[in-house]
N, C-alpha and C. Protein backbone atom coordinates (compact mmCIF):
# COMPACT_ATOMS: atom_id res chain seq x y z
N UNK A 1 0.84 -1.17 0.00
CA UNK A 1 0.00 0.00 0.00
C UNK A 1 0.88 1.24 0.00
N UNK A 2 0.38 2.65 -0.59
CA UNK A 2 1.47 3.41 -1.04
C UNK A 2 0.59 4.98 -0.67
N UNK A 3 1.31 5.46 0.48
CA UNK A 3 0.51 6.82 0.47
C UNK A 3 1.29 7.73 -0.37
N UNK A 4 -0.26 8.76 -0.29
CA UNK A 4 -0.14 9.87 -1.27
C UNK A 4 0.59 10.74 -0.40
N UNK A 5 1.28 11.88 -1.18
CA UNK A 5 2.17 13.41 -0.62
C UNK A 5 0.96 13.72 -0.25
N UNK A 6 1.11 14.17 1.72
CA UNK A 6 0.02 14.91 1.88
C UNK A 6 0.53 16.84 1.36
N UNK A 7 1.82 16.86 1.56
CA UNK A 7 2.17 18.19 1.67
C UNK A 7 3.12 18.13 0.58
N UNK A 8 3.33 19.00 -0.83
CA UNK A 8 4.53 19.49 -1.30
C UNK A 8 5.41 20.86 -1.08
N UNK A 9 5.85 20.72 0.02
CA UNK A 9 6.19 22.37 0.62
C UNK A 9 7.17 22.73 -0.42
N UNK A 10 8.38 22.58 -1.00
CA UNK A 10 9.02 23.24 -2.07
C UNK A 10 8.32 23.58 -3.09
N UNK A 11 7.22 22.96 -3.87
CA UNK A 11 6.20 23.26 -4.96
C UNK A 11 5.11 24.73 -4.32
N UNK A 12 4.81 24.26 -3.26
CA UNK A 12 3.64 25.66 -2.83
C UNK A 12 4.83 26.73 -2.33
N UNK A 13 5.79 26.46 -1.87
CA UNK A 13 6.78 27.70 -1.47
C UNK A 13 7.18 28.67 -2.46
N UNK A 14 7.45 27.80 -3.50
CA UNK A 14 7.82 28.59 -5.27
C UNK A 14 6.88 29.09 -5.21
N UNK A 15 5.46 28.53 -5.50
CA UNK A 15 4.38 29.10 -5.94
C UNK A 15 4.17 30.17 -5.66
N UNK A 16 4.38 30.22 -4.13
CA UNK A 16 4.16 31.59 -3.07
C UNK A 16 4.92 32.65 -3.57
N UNK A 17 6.50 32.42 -3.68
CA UNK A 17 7.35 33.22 -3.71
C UNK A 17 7.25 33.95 -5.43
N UNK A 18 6.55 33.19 -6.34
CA UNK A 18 6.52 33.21 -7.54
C UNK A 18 5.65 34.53 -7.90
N UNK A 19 4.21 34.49 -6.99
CA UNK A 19 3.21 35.19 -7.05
C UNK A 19 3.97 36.37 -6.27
N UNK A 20 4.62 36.32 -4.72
CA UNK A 20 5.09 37.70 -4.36
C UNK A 20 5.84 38.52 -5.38
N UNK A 21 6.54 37.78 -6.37
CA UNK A 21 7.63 38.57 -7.66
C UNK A 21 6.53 39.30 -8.42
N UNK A 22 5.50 38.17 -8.87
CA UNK A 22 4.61 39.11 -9.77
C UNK A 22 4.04 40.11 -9.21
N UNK A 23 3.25 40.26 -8.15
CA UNK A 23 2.85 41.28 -7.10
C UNK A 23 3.75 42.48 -7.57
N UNK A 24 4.56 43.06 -6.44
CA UNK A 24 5.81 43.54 -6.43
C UNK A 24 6.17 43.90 -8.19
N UNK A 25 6.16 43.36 -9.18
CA UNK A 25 6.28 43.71 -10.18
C UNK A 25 5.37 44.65 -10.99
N UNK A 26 4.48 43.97 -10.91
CA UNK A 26 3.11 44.99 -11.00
C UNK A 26 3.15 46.25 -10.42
N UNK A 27 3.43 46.47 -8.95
CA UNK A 27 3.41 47.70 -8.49
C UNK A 27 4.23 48.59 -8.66
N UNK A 28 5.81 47.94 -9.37
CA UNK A 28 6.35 48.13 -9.85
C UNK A 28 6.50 49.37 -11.13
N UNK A 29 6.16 48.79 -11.68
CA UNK A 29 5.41 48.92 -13.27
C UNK A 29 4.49 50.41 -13.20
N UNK A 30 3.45 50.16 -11.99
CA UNK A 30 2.31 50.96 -11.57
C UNK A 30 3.07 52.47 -11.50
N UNK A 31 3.87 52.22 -10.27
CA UNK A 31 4.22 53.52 -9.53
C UNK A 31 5.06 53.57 -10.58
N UNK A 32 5.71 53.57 -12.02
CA UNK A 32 6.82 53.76 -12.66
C UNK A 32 5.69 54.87 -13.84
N UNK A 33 4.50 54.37 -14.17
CA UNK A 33 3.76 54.89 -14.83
C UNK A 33 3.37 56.09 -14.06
N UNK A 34 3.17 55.96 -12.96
CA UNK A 34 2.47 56.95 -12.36
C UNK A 34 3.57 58.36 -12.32
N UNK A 35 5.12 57.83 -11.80
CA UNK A 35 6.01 59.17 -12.15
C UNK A 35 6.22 59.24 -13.70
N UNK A 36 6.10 58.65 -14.83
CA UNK A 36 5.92 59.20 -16.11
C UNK A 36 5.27 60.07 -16.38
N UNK A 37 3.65 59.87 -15.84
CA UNK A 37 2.68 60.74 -16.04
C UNK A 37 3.05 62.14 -15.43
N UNK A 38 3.84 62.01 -13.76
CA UNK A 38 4.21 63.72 -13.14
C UNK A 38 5.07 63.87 -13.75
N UNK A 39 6.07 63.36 -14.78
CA UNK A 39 7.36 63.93 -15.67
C UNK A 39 6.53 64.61 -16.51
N UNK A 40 5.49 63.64 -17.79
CA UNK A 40 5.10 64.50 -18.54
C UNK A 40 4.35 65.86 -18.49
N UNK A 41 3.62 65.97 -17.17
CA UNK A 41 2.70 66.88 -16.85
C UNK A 41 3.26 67.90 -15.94
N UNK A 42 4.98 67.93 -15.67
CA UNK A 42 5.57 69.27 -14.89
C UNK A 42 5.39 70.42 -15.82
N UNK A 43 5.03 70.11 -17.04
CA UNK A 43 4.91 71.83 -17.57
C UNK A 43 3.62 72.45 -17.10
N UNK A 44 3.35 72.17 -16.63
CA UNK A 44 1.92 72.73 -15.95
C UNK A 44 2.27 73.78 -14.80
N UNK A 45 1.77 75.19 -15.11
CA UNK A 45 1.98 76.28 -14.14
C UNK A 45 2.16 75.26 -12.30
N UNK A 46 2.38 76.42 -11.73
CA UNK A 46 2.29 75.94 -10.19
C UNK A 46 0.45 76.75 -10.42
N UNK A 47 -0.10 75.91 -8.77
CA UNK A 47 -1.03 75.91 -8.24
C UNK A 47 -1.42 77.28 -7.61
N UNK A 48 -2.52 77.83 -7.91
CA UNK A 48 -2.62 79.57 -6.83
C UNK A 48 -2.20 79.09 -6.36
N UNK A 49 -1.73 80.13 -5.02
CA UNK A 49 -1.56 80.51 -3.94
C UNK A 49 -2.84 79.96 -3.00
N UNK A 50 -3.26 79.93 -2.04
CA UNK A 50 -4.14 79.86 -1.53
C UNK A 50 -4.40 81.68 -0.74
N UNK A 51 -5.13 82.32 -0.72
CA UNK A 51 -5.08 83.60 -0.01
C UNK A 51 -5.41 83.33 1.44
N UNK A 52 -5.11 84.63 1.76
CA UNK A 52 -4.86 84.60 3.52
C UNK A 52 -6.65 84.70 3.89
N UNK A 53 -7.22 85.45 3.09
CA UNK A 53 -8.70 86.01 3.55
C UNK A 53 -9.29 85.55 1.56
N UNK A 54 -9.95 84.38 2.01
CA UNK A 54 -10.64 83.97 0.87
C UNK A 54 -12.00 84.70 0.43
N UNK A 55 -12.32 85.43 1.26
CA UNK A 55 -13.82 86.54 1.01
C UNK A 55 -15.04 85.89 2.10
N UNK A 56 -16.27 86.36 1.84
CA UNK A 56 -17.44 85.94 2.10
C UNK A 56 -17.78 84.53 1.76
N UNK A 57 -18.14 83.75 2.72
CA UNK A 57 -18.84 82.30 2.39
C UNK A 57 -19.89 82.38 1.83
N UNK A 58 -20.26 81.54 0.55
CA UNK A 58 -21.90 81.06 -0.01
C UNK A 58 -21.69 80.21 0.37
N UNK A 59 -21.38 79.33 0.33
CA UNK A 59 -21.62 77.94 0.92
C UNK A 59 -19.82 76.58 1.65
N UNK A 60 -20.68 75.75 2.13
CA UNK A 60 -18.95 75.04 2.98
C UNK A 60 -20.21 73.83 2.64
N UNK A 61 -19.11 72.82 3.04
CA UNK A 61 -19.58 71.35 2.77
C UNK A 61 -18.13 70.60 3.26
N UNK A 62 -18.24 69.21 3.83
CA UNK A 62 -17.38 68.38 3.72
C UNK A 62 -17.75 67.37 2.46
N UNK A 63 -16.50 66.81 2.27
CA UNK A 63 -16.64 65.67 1.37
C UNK A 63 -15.18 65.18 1.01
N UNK A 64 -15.16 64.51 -0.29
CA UNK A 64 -13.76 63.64 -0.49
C UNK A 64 -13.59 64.41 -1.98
N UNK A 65 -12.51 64.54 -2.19
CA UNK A 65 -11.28 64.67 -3.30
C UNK A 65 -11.51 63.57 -4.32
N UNK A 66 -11.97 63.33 -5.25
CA UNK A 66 -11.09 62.28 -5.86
C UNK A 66 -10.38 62.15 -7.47
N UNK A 67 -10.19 63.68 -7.18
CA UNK A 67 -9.06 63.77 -8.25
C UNK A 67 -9.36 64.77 -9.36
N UNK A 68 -8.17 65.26 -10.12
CA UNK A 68 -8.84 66.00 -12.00
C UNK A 68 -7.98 65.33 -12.82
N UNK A 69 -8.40 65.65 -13.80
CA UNK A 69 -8.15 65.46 -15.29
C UNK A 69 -8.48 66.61 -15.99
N UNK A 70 -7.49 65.96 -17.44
CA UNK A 70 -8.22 67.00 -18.33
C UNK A 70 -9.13 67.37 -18.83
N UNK A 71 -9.59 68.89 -19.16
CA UNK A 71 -11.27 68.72 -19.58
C UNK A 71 -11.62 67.74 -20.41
N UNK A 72 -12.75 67.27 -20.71
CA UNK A 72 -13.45 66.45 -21.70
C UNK A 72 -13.23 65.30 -22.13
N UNK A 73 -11.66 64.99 -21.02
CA UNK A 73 -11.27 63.82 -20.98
C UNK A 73 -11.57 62.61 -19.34
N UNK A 74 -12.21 62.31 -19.34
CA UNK A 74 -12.40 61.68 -17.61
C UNK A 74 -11.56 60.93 -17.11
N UNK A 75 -10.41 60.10 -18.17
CA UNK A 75 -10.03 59.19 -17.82
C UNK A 75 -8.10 59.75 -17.98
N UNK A 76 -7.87 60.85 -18.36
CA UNK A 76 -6.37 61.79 -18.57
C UNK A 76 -6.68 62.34 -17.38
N UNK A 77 -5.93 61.20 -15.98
CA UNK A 77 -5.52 61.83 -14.91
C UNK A 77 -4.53 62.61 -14.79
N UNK A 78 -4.43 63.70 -14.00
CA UNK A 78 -3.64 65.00 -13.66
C UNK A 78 -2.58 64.31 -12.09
N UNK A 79 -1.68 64.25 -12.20
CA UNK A 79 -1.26 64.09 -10.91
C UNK A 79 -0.13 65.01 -10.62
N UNK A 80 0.54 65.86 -11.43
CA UNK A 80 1.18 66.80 -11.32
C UNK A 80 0.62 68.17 -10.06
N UNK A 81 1.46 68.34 -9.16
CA UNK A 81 1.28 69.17 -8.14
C UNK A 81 0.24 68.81 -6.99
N UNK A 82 0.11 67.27 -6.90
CA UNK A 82 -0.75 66.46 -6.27
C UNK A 82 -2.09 66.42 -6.23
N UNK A 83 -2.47 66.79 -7.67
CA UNK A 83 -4.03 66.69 -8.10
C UNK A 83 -4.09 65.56 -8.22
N UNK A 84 -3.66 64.28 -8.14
CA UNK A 84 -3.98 62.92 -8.11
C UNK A 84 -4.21 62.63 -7.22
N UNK A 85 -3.80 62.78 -6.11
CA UNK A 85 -4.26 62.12 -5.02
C UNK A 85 -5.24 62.20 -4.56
N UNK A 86 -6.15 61.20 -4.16
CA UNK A 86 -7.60 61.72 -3.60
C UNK A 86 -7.54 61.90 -1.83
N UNK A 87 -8.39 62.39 -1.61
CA UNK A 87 -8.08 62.86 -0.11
C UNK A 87 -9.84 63.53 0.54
N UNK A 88 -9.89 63.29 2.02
CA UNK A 88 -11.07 64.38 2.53
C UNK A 88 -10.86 65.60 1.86
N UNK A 89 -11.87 66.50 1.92
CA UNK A 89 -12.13 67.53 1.86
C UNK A 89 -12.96 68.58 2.27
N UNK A 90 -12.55 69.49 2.73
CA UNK A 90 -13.36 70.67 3.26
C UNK A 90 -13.29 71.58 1.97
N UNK A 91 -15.02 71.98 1.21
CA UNK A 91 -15.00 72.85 0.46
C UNK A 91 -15.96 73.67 0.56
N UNK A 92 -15.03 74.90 -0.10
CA UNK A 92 -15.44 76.77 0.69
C UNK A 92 -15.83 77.13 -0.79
N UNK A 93 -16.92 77.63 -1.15
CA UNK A 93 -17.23 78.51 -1.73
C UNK A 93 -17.73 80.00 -1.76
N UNK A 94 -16.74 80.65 -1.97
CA UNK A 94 -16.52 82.21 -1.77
C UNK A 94 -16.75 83.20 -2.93
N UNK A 95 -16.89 84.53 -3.11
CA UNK A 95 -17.33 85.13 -4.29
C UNK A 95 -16.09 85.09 -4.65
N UNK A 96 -14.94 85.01 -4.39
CA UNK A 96 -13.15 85.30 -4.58
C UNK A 96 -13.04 83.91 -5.30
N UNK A 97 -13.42 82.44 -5.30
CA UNK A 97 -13.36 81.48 -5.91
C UNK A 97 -13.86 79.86 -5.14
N UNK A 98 -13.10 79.13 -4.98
CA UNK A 98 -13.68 77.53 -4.52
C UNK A 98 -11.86 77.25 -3.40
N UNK A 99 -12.39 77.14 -2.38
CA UNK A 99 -10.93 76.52 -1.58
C UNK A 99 -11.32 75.27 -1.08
N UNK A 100 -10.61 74.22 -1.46
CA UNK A 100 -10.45 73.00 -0.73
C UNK A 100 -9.56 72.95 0.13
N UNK A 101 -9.61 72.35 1.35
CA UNK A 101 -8.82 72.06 1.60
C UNK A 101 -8.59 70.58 2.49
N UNK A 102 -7.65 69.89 2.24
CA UNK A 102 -7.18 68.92 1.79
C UNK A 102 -6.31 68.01 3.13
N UNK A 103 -7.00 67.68 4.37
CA UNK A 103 -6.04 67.69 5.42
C UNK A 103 -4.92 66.52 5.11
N UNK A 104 -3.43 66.91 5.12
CA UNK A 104 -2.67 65.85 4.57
C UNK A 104 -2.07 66.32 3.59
N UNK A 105 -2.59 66.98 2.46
CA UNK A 105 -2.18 67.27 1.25
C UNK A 105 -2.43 69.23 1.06
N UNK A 106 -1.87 69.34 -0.07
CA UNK A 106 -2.02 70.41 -0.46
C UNK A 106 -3.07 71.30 -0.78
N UNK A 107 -3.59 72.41 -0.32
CA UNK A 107 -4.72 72.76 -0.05
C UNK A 107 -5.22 73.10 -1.71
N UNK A 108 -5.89 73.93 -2.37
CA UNK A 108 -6.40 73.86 -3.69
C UNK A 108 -6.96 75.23 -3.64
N UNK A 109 -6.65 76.22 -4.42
CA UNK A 109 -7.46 76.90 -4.51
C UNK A 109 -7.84 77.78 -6.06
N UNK A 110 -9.21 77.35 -6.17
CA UNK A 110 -9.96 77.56 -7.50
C UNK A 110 -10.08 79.01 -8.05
N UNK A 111 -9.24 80.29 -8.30
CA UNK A 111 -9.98 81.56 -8.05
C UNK A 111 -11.14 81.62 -8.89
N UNK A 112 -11.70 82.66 -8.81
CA UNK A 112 -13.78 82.85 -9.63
C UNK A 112 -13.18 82.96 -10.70
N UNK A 113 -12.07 83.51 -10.97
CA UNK A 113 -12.09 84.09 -12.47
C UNK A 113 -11.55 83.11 -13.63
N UNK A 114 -10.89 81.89 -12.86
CA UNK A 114 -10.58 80.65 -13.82
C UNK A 114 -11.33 79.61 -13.57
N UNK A 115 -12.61 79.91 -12.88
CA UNK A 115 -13.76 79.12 -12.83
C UNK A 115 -14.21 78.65 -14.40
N UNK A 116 -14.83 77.66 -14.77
CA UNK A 116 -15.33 77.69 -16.11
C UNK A 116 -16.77 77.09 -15.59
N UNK A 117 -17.23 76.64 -15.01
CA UNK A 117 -18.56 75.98 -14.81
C UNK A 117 -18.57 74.70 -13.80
N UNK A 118 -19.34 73.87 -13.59
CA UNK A 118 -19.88 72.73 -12.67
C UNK A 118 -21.17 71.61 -13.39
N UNK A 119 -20.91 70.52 -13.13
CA UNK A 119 -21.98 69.86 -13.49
C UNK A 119 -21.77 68.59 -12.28
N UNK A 120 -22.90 67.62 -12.87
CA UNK A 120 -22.77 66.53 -11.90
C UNK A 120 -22.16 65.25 -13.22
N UNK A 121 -22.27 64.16 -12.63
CA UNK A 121 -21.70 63.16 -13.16
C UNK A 121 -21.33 61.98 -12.31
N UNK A 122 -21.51 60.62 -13.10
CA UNK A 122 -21.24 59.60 -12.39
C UNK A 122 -19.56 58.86 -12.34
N UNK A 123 -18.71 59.90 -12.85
CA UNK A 123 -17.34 59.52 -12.85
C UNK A 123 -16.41 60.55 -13.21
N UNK A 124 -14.97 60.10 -12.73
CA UNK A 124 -14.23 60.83 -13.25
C UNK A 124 -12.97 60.20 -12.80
N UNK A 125 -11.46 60.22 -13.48
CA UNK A 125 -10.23 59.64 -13.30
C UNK A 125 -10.55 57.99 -13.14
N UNK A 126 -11.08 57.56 -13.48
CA UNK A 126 -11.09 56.35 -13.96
C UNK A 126 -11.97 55.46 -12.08
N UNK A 127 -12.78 56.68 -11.73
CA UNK A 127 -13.82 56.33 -10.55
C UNK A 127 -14.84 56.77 -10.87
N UNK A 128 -15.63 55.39 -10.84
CA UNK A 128 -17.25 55.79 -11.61
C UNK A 128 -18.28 55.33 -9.83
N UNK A 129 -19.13 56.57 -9.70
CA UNK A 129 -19.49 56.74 -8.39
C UNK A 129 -21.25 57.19 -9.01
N UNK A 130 -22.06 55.78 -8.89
CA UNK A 130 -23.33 55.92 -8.99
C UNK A 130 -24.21 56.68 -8.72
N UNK A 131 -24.19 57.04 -7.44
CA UNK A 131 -24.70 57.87 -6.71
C UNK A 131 -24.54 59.61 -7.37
N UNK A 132 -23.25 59.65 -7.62
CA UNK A 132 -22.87 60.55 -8.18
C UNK A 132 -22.02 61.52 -7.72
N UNK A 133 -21.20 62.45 -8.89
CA UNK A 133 -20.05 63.43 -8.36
C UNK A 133 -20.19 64.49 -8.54
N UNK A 134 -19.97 65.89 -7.68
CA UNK A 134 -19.98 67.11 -8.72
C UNK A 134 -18.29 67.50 -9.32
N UNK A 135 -18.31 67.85 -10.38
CA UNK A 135 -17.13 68.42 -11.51
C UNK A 135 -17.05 69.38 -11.62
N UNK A 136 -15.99 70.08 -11.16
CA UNK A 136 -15.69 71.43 -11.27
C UNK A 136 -14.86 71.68 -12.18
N UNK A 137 -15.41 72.41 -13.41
CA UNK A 137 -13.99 72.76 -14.26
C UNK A 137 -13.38 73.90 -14.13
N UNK A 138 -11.88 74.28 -14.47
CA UNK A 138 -11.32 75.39 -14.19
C UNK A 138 -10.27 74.98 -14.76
N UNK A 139 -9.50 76.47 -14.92
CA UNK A 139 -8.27 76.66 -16.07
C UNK A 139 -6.88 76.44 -14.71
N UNK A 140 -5.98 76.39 -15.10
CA UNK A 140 -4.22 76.22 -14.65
C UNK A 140 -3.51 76.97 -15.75
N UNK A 141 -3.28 78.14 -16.25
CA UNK A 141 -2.59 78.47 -17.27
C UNK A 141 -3.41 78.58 -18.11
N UNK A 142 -3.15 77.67 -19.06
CA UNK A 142 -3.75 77.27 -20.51
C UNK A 142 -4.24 76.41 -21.01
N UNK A 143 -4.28 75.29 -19.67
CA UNK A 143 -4.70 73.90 -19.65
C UNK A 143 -5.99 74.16 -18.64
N UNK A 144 -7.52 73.31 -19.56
CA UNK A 144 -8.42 73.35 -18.62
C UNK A 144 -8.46 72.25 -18.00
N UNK A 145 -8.91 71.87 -16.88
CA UNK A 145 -9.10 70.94 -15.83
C UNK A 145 -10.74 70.79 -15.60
N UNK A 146 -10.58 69.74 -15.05
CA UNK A 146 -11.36 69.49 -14.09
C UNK A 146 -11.44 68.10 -12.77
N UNK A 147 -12.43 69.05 -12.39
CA UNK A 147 -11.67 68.12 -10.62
C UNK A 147 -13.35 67.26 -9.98
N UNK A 148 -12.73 66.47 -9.62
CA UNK A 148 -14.39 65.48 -8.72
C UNK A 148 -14.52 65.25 -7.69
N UNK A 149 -15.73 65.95 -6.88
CA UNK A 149 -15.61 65.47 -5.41
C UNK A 149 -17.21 64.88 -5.29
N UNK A 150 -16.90 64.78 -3.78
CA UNK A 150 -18.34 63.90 -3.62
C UNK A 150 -18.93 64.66 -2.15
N UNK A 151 -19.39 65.15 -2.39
CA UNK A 151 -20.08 65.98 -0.99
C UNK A 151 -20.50 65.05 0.10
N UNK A 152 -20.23 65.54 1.68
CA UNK A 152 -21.26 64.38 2.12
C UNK A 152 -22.09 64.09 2.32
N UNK A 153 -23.16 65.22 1.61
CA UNK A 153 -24.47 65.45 1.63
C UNK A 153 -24.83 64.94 -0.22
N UNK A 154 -24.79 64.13 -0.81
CA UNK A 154 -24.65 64.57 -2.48
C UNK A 154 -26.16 65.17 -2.65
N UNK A 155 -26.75 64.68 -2.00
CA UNK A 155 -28.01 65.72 -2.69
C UNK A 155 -28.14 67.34 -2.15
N UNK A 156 -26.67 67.51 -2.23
CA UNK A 156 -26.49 68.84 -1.86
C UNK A 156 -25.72 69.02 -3.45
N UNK A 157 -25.71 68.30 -3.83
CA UNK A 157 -24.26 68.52 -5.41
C UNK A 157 -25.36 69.70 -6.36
N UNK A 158 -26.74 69.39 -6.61
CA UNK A 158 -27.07 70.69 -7.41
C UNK A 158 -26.98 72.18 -7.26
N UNK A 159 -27.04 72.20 -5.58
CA UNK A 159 -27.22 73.51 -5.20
C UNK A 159 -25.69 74.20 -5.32
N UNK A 160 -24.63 73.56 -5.30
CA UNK A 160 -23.22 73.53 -5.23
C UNK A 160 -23.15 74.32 -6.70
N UNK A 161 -23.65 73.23 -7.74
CA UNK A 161 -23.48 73.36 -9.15
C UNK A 161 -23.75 74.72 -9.44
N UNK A 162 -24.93 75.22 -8.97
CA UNK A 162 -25.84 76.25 -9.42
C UNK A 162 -24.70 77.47 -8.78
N UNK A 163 -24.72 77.01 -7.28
CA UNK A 163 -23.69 78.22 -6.66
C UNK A 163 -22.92 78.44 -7.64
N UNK A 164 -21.96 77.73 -8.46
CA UNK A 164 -20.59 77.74 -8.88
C UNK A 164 -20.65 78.36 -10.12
N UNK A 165 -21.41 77.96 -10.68
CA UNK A 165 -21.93 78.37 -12.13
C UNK A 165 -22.07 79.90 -11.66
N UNK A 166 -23.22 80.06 -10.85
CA UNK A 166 -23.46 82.06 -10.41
C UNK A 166 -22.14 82.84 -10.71
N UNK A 167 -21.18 81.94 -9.67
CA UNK A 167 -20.08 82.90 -9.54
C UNK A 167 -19.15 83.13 -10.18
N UNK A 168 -19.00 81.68 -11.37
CA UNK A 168 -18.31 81.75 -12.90
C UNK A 168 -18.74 82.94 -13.78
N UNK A 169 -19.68 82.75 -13.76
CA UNK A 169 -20.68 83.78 -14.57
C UNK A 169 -20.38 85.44 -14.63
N UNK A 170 -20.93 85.50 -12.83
CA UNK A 170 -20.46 87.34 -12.10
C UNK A 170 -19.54 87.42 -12.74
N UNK A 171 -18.55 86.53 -12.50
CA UNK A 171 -16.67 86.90 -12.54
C UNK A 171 -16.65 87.36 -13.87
N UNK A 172 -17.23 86.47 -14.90
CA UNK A 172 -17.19 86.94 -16.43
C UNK A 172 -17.75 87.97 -16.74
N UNK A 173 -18.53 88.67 -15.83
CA UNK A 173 -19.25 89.62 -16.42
C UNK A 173 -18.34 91.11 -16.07
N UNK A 174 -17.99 90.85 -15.10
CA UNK A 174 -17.10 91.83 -13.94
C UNK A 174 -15.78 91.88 -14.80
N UNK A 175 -15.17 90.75 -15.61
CA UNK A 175 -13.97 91.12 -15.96
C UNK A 175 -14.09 91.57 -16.99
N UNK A 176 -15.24 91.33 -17.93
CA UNK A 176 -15.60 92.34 -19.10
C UNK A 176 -15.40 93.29 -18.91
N UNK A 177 -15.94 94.21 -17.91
CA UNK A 177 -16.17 95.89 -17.85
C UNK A 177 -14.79 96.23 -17.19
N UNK A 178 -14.62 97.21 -17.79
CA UNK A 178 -13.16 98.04 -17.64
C UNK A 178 -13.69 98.65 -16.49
N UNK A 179 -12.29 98.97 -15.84
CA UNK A 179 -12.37 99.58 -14.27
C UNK A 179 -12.82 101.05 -14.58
């Protein structure tokens, strides 16, 4: 009578060690793409300033970060000057512009006058969120953006939209007329 191998420990040990290489390689690979993308995208101005006295509040909200891209593109993530990273967020909407800020990371700040508009949407940077996101677009230079958060109220995201849009708008109208 002839027993079977209950255990092949050198065969499952490779195996193990085989899969940790691929792992590890992959992430590899990942984070190698990911500094390609901040090489290609350092020509991108620096970030406002954030100001000392952001103006009058219309509205504050908490919620989460989760990232921009380029306009009209959802899936041309931005990670240059740490717009990739997603993160909480505290966001201020002021007649002066939109301030996030970002505990951990770099704070954000939108001024009114490179505001371009707001909508809602169920995705953006390659996170598709059912429920839904609001999108803020806005300029950096010469490159338009846009950025996605998620309020923690979302059925607060229209009234947000509408705010944002108002104050895109004023700003355009205000920078028309000569002083």
């Amino acid at each position: 009578m002839q027993k079977a191998k209950v255990n092949d420990w050198p065969t499952h040990i490779g195996w193990i060690v085989g899969l940790l290489i691929l792992v590890g390689l992959v992430y590899w690979l990942m984070r190698q793409g990911w500094n390609w993308r901040r090489t290609l995208q350092s020509g991108l101005p620096a970030l406002p300033a954030v100001p000392s006295e952001p103006g009058a509040t219309i509205l504050e909200s908490g919620g989460r970060y989760h990232g921009s891209t380029t306009a009209g593109n959802w899936l041309d993530r931005v990670v240059a000057h740490g717009l990739g990273t997603r993160s909480l967020a505290e966001l201020t909407l002021t007649e002066r512009g939109l301030l996030v800020r970002r505990p951990g990371d770099t704070d954000l700040w939108l001024p009114a006058g490179e505001l371009t508009g707001a909508r809602t949407d169920t995705g953006i940077a390659g996170k598709v969120v059912p429920a839904g996101l609001m999108v803020v677009g806005w300029r950096l230079g010469e490159q338009e953006l846009e950025s996605g958060f998620r309020l923690d109220h979302p059925d607060r995201h229209p009234e947000w939209v509408t705010a944002i849009e108002d104050v895109a708008v004023r700003t355009k109208k205000t920078e028309g007329v000569a002083p």
